[in-house]
C-alpha atoms as a PDB file:
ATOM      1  CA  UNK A   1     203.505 -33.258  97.823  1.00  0.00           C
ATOM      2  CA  UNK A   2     203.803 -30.007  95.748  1.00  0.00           C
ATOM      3  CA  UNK A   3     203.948 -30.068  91.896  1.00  0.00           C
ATOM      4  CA  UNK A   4     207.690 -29.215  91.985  1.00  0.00           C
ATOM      5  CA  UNK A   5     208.049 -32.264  94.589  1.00  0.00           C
ATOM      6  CA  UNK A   6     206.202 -34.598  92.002  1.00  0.00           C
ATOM      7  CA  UNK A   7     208.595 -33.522  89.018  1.00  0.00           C
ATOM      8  CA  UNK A   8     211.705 -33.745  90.994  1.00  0.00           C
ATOM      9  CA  UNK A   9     210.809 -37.972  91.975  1.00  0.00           C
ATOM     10  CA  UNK A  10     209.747 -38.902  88.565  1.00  0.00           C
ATOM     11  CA  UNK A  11     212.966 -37.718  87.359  1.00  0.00           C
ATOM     12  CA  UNK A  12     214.815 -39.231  90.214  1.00  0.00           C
ATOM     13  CA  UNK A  13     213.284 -42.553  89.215  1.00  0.00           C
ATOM     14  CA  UNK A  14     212.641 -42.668  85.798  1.00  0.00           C
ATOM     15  CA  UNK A  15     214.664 -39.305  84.516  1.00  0.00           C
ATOM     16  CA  UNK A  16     216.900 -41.563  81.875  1.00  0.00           C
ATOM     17  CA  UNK A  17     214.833 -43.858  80.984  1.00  0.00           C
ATOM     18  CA  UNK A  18     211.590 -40.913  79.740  1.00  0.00           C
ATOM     19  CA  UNK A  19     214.902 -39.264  78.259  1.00  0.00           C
ATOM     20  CA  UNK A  20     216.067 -42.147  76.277  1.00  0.00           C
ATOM     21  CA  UNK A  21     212.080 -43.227  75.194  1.00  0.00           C
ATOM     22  CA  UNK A  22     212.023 -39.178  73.764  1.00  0.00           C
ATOM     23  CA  UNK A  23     208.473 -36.691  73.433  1.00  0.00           C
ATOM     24  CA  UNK A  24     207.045 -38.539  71.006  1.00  0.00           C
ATOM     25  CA  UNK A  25     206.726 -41.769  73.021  1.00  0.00           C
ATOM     26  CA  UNK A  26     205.596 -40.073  76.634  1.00  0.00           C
ATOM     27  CA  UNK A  27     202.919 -38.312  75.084  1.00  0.00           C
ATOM     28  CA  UNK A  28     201.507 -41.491  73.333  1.00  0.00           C
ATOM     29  CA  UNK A  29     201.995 -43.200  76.497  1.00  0.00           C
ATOM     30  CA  UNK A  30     200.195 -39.886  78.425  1.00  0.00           C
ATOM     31  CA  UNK A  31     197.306 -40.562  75.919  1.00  0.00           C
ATOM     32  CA  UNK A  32     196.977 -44.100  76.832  1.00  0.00           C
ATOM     33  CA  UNK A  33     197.157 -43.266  80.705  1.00  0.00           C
ATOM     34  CA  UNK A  34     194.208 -40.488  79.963  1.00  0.00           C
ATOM     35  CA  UNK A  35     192.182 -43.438  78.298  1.00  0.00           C
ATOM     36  CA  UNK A  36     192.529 -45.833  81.442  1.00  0.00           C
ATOM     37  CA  UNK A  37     191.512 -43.138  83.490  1.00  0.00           C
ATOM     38  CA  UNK A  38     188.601 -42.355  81.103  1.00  0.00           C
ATOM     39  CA  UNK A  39     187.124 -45.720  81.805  1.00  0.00           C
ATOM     40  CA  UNK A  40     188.337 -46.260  85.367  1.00  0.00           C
ATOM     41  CA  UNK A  41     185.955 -42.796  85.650  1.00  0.00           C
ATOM     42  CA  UNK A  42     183.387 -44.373  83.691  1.00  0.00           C
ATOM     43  CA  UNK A  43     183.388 -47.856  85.582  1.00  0.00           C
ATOM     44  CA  UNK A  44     185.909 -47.836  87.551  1.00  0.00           C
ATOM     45  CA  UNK A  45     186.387 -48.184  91.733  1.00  0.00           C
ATOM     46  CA  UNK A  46     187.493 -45.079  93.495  1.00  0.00           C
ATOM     47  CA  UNK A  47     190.638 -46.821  93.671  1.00  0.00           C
ATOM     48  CA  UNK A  48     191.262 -47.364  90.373  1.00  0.00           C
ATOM     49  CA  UNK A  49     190.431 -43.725  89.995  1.00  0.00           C
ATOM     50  CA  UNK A  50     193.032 -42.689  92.380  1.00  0.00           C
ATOM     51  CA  UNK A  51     195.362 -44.993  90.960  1.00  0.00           C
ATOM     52  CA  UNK A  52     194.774 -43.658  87.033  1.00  0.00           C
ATOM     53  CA  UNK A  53     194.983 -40.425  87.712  1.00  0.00           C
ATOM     54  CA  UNK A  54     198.411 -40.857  89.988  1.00  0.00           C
ATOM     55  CA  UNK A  55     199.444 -42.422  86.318  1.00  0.00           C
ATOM     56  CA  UNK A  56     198.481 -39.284  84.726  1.00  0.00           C
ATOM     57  CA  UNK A  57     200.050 -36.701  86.798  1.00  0.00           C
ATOM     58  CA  UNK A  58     202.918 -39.376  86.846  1.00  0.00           C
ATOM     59  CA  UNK A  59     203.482 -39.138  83.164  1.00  0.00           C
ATOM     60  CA  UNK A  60     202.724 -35.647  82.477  1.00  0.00           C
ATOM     61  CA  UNK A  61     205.615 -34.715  85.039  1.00  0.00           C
ATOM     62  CA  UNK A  62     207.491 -36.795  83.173  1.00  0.00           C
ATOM     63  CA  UNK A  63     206.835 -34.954  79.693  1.00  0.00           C
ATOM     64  CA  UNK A  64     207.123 -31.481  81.737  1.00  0.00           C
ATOM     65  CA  UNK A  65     210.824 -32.911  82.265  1.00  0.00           C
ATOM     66  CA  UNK A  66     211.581 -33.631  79.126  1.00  0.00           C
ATOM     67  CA  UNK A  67     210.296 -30.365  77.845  1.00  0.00           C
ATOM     68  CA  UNK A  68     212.414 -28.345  80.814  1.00  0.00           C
ATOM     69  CA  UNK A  69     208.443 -26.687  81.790  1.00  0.00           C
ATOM     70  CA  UNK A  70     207.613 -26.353  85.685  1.00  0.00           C
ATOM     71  CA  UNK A  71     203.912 -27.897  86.524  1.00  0.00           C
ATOM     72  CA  UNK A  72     204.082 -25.087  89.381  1.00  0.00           C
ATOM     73  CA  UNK A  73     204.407 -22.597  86.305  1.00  0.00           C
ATOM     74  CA  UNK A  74     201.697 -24.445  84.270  1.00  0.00           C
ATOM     75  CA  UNK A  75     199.125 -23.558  87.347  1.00  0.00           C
ATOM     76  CA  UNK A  76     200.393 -20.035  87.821  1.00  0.00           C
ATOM     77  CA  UNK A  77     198.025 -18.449  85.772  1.00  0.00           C
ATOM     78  CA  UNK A  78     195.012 -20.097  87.415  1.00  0.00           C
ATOM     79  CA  UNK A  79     196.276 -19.558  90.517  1.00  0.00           C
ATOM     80  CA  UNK A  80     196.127 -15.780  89.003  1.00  0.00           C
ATOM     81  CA  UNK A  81     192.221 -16.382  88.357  1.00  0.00           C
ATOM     82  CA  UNK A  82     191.389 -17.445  91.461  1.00  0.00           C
ATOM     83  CA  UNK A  83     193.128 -14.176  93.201  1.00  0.00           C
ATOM     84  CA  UNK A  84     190.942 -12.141  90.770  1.00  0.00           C
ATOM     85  CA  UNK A  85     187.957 -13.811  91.862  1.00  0.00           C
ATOM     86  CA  UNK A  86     188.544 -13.583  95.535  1.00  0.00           C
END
């Protein structure tokens, strides 16, 4: 699944809902999703790990949404990096 792929189905199934809860809430609720996958890091299964940061990317699609940003357009510039490197 592409970045672009991953925005388009959390909007599909939560787009009005993240709308209607606003910024302010997503990010607070990003936060909390970055803590969970702080400690499922720290102590966690590999599953849980796979499963927090699926939450992550999850809700920071969502906030990319709701601020009309492209994740593909996020990674461009180290996408840029690596060429330079190469």
């Amino acid at each position: 699944m592409q970045l672009s792929d991953t925005q388009k189905l959390m909007n599909d199934l939560y787009g009005d809902v993240d709308r209607e809860r606003g910024i302010t809430a997503t990010v607070a609720w990003l936060c909390e999703e970055v803590g969970e996958l702080a400690q499922a890091v720290r102590k966690g299964t590999r599953e849980q790990q796979l499963h927090e940061i699926g939450d992550v990317l999850a809700w920071l699609a969502s906030l990319a949404n709701q601020l009309g940003l492209s994740l593909d357009e996020a990674m461009e510039r180290y996408e840029a990096k690596h060429e330079q490197r190469s």
